[in-house]
N, C-alpha and C. Protein backbone atom coordinates (compact mmCIF):
# COMPACT_ATOMS: atom_id res chain seq x y z
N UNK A 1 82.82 153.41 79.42
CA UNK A 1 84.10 154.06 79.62
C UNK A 1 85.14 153.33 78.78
N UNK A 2 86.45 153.93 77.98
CA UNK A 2 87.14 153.47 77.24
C UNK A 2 88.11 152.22 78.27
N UNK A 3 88.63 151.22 77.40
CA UNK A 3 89.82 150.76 77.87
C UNK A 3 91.10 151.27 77.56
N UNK A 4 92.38 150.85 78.64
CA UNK A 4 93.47 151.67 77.80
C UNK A 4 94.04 150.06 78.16
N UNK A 5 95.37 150.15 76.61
CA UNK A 5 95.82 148.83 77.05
C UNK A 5 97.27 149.08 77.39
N UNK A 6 98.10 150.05 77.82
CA UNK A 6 98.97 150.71 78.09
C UNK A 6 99.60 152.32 77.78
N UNK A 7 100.27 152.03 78.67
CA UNK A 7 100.48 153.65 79.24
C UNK A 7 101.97 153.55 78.97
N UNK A 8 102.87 154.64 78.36
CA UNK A 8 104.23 154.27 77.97
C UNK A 8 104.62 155.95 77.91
N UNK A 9 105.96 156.06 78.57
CA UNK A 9 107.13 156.89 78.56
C UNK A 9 108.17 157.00 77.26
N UNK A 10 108.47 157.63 76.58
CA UNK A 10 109.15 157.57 75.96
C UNK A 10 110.18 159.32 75.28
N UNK A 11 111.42 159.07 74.96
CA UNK A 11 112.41 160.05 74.72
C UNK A 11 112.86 159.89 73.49
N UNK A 12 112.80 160.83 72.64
CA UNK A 12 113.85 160.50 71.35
C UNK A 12 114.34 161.26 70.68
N UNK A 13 115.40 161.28 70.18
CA UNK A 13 116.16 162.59 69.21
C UNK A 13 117.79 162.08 68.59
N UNK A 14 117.92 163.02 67.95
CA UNK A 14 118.98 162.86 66.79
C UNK A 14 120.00 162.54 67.52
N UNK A 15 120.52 163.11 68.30
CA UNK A 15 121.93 163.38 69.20
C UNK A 15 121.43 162.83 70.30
N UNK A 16 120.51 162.29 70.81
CA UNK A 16 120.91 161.95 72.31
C UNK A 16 121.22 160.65 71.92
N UNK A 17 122.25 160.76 73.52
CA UNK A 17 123.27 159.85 73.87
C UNK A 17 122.09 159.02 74.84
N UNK A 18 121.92 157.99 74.44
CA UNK A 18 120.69 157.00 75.33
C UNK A 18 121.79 156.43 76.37
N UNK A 19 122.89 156.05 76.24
CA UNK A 19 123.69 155.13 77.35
C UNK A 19 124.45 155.84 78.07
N UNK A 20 124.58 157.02 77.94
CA UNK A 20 125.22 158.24 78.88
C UNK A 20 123.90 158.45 79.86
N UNK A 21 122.84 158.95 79.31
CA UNK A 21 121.97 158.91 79.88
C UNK A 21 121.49 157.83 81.41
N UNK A 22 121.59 156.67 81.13
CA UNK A 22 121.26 155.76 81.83
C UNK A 22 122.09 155.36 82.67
N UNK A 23 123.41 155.43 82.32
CA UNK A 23 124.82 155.45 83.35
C UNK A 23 124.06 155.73 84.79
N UNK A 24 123.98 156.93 84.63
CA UNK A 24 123.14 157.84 86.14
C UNK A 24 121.70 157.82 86.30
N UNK A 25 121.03 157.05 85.47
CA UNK A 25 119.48 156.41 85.81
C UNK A 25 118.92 155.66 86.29
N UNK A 26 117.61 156.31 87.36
CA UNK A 26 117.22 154.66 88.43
C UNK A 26 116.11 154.47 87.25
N UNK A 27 116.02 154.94 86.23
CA UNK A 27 114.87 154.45 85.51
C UNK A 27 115.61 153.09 84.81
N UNK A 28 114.39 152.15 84.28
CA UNK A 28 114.61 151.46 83.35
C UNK A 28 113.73 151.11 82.38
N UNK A 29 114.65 151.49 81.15
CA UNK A 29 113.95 151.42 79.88
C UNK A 29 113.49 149.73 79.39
N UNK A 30 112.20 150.13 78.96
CA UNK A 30 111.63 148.32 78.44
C UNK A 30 112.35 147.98 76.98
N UNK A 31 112.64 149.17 76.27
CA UNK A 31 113.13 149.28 74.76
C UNK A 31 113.97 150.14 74.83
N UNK A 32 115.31 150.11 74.19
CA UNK A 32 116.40 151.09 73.53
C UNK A 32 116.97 151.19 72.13
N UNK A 33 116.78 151.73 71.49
CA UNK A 33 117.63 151.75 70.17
C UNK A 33 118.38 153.13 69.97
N UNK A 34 119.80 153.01 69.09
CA UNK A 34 120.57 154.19 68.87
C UNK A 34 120.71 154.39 67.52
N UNK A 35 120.96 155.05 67.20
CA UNK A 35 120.82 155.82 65.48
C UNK A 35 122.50 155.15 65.41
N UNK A 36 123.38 154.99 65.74
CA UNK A 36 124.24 153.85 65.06
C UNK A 36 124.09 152.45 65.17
N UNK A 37 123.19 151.82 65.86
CA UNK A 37 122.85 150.31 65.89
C UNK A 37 122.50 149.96 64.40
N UNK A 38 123.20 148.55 64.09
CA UNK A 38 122.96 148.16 62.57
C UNK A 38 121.48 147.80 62.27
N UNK A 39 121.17 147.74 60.88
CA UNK A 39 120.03 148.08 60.63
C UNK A 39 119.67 146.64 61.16
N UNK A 40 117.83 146.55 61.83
CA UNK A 40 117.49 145.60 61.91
C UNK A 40 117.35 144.48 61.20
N UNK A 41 116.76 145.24 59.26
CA UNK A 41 116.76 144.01 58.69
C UNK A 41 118.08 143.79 57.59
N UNK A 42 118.58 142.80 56.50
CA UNK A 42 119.23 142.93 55.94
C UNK A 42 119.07 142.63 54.45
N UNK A 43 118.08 142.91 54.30
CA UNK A 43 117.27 142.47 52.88
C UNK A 43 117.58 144.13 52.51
N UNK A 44 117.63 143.77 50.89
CA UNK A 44 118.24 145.10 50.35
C UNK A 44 116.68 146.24 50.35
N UNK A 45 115.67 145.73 50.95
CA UNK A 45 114.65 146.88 50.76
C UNK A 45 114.87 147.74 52.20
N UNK A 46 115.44 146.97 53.38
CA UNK A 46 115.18 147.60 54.72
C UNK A 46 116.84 148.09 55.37
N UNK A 47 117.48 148.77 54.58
CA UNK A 47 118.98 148.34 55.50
C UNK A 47 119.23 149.82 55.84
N UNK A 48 118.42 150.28 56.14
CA UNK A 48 118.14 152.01 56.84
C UNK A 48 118.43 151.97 58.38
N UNK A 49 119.84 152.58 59.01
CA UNK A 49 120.04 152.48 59.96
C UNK A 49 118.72 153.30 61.22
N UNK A 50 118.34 153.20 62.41
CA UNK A 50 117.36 153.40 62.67
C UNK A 50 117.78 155.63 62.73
N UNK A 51 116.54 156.49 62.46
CA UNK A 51 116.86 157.95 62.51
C UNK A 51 117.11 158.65 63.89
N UNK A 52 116.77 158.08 64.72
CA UNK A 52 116.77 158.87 66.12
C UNK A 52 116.96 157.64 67.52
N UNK A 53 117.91 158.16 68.26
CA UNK A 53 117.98 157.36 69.35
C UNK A 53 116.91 157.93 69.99
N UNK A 54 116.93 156.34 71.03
CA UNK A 54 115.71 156.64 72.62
C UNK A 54 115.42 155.77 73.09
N UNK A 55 114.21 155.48 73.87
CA UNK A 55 113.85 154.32 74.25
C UNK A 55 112.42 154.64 75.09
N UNK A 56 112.04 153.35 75.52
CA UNK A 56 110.58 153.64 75.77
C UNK A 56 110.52 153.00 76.71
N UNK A 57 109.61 153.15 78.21
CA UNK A 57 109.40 152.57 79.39
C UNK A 57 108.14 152.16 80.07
N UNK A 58 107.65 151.21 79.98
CA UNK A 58 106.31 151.14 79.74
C UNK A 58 105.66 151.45 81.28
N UNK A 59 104.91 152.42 81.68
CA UNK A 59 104.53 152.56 83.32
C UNK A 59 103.28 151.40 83.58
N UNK A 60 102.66 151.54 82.12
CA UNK A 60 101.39 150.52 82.86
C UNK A 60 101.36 149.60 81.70
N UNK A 61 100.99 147.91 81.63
CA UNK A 61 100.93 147.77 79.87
C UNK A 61 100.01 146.43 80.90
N UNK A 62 98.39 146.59 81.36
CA UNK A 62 97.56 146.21 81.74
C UNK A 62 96.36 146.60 81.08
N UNK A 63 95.56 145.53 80.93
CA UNK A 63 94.66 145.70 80.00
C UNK A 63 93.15 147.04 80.98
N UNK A 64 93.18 147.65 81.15
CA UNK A 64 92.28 148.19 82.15
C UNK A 64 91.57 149.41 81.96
N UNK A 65 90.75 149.77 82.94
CA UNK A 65 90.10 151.29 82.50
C UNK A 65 91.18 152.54 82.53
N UNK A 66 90.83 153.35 81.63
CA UNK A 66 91.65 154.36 81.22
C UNK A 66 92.12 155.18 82.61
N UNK A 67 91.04 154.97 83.47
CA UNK A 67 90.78 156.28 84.71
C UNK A 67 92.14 155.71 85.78
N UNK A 68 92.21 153.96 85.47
CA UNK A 68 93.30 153.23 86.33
C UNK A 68 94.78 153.93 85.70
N UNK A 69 95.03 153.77 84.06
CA UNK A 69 96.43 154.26 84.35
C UNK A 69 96.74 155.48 84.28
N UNK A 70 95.98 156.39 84.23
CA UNK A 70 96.10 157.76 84.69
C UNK A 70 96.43 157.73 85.83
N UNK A 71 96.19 156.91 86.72
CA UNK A 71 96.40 157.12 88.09
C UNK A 71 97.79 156.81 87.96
N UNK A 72 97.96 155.59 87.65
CA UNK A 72 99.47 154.84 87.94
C UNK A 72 100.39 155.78 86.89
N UNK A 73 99.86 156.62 85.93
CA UNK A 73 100.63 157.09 85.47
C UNK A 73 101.07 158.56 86.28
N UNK A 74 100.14 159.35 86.63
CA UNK A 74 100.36 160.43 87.64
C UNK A 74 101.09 160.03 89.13
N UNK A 75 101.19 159.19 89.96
CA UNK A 75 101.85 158.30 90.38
C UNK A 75 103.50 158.11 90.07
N UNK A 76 103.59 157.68 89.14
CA UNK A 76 104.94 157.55 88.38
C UNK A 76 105.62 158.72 88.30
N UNK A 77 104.72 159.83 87.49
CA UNK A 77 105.45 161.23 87.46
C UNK A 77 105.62 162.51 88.41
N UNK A 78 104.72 161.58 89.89
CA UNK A 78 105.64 162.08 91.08
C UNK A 78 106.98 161.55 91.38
N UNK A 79 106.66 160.19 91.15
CA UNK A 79 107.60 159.50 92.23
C UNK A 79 109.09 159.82 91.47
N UNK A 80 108.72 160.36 90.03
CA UNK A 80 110.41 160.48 89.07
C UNK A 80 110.74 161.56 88.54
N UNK A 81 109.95 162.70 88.96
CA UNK A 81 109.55 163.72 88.79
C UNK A 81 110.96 164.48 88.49
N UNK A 82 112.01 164.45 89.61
CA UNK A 82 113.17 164.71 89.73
C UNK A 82 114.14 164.52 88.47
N UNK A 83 114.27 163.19 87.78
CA UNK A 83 114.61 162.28 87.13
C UNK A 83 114.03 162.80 85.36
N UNK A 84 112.56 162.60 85.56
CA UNK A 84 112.63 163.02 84.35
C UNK A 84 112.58 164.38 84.04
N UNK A 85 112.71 165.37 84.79
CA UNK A 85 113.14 166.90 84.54
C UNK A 85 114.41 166.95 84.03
N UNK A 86 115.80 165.71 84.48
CA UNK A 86 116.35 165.78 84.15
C UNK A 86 116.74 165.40 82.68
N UNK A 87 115.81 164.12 82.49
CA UNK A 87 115.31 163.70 81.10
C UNK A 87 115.53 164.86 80.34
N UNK A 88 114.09 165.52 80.27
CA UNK A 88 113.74 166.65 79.46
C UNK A 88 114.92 167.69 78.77
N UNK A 89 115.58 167.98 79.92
CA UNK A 89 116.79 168.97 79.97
C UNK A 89 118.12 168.18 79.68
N UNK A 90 118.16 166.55 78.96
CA UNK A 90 119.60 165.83 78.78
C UNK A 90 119.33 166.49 77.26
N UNK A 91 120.63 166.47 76.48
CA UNK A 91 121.18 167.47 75.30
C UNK A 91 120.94 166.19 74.30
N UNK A 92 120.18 166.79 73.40
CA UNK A 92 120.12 165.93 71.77
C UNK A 92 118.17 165.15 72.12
N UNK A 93 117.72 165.19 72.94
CA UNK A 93 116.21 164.72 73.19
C UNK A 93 115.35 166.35 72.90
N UNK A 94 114.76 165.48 71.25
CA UNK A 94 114.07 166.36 70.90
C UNK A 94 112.11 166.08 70.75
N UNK A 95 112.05 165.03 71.22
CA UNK A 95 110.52 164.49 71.83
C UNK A 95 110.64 163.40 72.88
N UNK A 96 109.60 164.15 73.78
CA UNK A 96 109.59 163.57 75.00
C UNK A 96 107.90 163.14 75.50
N UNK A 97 107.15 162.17 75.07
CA UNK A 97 105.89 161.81 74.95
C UNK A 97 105.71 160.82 76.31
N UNK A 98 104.49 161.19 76.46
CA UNK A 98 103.43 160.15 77.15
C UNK A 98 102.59 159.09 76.50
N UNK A 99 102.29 157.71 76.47
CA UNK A 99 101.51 157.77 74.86
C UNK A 99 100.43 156.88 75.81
N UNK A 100 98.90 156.73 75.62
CA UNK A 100 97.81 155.91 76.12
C UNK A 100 97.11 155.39 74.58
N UNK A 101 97.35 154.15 74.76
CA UNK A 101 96.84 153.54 73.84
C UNK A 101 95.36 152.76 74.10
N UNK A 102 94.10 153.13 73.92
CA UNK A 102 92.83 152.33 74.06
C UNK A 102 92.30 152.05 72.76
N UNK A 103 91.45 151.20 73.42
CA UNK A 103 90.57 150.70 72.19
C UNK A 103 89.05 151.28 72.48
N UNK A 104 88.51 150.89 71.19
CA UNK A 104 86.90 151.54 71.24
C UNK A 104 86.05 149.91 72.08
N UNK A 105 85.65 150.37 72.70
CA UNK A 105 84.28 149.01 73.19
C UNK A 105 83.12 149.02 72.52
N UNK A 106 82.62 150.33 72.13
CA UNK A 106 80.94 150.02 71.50
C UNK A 106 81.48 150.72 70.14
N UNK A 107 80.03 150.67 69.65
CA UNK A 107 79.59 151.63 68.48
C UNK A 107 80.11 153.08 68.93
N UNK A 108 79.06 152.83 69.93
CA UNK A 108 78.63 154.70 70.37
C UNK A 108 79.69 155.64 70.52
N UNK A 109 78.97 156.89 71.53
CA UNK A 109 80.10 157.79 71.59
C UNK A 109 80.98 156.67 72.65
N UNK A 110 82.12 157.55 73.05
CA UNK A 110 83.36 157.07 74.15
C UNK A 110 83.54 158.56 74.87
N UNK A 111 83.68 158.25 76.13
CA UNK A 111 85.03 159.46 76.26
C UNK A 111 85.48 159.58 77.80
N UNK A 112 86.67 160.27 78.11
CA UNK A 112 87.03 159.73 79.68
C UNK A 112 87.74 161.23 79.41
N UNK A 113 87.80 161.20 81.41
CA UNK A 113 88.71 163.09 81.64
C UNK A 113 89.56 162.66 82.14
N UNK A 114 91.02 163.50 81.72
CA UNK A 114 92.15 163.46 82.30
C UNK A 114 92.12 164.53 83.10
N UNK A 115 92.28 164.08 84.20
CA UNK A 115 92.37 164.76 85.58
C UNK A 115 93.25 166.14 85.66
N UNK A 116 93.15 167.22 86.03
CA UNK A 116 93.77 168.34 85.87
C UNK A 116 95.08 167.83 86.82
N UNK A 117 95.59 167.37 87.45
CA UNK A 117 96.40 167.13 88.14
C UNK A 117 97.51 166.37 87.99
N UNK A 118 96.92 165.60 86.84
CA UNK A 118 97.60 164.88 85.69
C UNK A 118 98.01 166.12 84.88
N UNK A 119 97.54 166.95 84.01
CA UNK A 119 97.54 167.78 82.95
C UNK A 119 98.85 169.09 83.48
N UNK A 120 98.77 169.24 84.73
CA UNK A 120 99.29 170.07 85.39
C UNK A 120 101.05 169.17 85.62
N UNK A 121 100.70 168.04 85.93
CA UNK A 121 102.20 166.98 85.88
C UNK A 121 103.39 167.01 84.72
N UNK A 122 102.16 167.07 83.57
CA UNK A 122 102.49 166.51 82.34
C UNK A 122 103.12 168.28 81.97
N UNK A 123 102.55 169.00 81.98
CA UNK A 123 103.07 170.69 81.57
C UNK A 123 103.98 170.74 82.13
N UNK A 124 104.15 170.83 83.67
CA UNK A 124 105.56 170.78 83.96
C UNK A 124 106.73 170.11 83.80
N UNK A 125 106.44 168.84 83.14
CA UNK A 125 107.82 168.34 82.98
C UNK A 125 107.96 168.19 81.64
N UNK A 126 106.88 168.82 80.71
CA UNK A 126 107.27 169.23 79.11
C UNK A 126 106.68 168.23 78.29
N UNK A 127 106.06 167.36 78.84
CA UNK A 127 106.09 165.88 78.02
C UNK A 127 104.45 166.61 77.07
N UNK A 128 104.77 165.82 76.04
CA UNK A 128 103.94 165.57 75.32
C UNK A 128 102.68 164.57 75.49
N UNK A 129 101.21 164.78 75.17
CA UNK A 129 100.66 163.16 75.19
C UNK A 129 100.09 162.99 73.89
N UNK A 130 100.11 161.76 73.83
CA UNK A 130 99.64 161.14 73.02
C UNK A 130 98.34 159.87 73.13
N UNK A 131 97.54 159.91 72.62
CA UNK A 131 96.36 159.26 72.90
C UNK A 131 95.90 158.34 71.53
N UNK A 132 96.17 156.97 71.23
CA UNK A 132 95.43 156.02 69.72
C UNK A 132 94.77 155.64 70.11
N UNK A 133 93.91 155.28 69.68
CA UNK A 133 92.80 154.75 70.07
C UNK A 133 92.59 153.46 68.76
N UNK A 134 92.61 152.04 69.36
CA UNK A 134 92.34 151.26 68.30
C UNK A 134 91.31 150.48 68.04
N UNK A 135 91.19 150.04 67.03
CA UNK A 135 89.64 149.55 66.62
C UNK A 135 89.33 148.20 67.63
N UNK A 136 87.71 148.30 67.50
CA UNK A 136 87.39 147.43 68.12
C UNK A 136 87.55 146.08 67.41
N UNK A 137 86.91 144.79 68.48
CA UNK A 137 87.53 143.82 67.39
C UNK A 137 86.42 143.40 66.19
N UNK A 138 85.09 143.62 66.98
CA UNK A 138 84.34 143.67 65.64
C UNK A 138 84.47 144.72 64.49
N UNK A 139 85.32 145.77 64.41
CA UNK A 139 85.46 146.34 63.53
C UNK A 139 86.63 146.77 62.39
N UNK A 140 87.60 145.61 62.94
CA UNK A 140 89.09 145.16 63.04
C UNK A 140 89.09 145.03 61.25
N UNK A 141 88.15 143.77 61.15
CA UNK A 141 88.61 143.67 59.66
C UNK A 141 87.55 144.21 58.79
N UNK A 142 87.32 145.21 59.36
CA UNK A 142 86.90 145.93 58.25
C UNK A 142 87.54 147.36 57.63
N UNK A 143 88.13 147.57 58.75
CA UNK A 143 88.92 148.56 58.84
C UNK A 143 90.45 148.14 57.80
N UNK A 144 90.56 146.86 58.61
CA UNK A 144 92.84 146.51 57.79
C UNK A 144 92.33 145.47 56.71
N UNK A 145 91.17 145.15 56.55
CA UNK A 145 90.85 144.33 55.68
C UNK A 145 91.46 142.74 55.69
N UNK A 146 91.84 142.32 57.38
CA UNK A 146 92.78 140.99 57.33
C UNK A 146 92.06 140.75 58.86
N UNK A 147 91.96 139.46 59.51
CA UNK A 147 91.65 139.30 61.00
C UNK A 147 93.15 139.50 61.74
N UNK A 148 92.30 139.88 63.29
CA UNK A 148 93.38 140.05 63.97
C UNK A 148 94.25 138.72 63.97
N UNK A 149 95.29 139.13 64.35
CA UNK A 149 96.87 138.28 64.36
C UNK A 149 96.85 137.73 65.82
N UNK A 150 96.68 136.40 65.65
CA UNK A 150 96.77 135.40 67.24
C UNK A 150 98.07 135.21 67.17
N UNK A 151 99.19 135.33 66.61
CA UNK A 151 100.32 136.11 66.94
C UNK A 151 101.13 136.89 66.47
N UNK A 152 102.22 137.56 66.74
CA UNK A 152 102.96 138.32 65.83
C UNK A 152 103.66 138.10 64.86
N UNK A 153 103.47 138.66 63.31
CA UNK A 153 103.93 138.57 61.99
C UNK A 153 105.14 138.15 62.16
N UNK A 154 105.68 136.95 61.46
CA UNK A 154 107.51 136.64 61.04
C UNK A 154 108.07 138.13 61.24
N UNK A 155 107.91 139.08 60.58
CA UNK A 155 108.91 140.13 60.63
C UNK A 155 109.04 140.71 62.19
N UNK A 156 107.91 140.66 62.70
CA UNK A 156 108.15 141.11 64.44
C UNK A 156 108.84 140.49 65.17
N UNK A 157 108.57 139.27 65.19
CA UNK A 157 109.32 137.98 65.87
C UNK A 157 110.94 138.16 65.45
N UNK A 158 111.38 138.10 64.05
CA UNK A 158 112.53 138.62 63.67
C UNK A 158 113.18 140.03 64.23
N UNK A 159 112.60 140.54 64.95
CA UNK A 159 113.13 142.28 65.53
C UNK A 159 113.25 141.79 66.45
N UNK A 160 112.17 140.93 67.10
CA UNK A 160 112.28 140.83 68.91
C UNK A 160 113.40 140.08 69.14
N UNK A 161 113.91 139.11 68.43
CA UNK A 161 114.84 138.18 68.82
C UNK A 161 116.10 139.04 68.54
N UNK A 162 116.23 139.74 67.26
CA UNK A 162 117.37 140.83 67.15
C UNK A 162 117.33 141.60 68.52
N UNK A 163 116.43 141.83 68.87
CA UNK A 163 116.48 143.07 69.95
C UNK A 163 116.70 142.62 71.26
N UNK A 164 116.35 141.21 71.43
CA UNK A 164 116.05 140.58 73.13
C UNK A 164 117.57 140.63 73.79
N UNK A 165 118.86 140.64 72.64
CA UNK A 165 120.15 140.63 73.60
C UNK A 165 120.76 141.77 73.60
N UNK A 166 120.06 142.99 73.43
CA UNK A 166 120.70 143.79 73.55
C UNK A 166 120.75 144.76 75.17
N UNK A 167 121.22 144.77 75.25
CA UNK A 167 121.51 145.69 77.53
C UNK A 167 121.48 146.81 77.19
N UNK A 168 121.12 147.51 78.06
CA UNK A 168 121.24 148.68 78.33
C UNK A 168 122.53 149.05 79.07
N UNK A 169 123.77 149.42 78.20
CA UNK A 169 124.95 149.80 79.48
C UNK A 169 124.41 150.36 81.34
N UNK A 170 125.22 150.05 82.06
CA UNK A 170 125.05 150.18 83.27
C UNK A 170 125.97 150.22 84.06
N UNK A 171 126.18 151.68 84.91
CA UNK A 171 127.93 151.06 85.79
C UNK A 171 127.54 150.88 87.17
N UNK A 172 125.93 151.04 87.00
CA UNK A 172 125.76 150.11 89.03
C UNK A 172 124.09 150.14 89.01
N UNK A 173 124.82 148.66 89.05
CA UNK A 173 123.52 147.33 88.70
C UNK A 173 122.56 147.60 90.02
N UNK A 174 122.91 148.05 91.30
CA UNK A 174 122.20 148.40 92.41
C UNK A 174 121.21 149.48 92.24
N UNK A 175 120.49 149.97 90.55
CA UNK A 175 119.45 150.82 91.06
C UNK A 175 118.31 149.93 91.74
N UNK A 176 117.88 151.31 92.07
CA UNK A 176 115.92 150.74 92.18
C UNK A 176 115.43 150.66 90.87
N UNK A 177 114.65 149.90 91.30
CA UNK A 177 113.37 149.23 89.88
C UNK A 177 112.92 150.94 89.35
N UNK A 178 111.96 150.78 88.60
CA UNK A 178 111.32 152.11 87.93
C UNK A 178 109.83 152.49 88.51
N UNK A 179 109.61 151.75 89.63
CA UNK A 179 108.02 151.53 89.86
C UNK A 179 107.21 151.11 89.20
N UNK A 180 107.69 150.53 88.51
CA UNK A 180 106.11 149.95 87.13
C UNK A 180 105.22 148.82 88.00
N UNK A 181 103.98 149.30 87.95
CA UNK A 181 102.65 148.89 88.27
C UNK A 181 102.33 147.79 87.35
């Protein structure tokens, strides 16, 4: 059976207003960026302000069987069900995704079912899914032609630290958490 190594929410589009949005949200986003935030890098090859606001919320980011965050993810899109209908329907959000990211374990075939009950969740509240699937590790460098990275490239490390002080506006710090499992 496949692994998934997270399960992630995410909204994005030209015009949406991400911090209007969240004013009145018990959700909380793990990532935000806005299409006027200055460009991340400042080297004359990268100074492209980012194209679309949004942000991303991670429901599960556990290394585990696929069949687990389906659950915690169907789970989630009861418990916010309310919330992100409203998502869907806020003005300027023009993709609204689910994304499951696994990796391959063998050679062989793979494959896992998403539960109709899930599928039926996901239709009604419009979302999109998305499913990558990434290489295994014996097949890692043959594929990018480099070994995996025991940690993240200078240029990542350089975003995360740009990115780690940035808040999410908020005018009452008293929500509830987001349920993340």
């Amino acid at each position: 059976m496949p692994g998934c190594y997270y399960s992630v929410l995410s909204a994005t589009g030209r015009k949406f207003d991400v911090d209007r949005f969240f004013e009145r949200s018990a959700l909380e986003p793990d990532s935000v960026w806005r299409r006027d935030d200055p460009p991340l890098f400042r080297s004359s090859k990268r100074r492209r302000k980012p194209r679309l606001s949004g942000f991303t919320l991670y429901i599960a980011d556990v290394n585990r069987r696929s069949s687990w965050h389906m659950k915690r993810v169907e789970e989630f899109l009861i418990k916010h069900a309310q919330e992100l209908s409203r998502l869907r329907d806020t003005a300027g959000v023009t993709d609204f995704s689910l994304e499951f990211v696994s990796y391959r374990r063998t050679k062989g075939m793979q494959w896992d079912t998403i539960p109709a009950s899930l599928l039926r969740l996901v239709a009604d509240l419009g979302l999109n899914i998305e499913w990558a699937v990434w290489p295994a590790e014996h097949e890692w460098e043959g594929i990018v032609k480099q070994k995996i990275p025991r940690h993240p490239p200078a240029w990542a490390r350089k975003v995360a630290k740009k990115l780690k002080g940035r808040p999410v506006k908020r005018t009452d710090e008293k929500m509830p958490a987001s349920g993340k499992k």
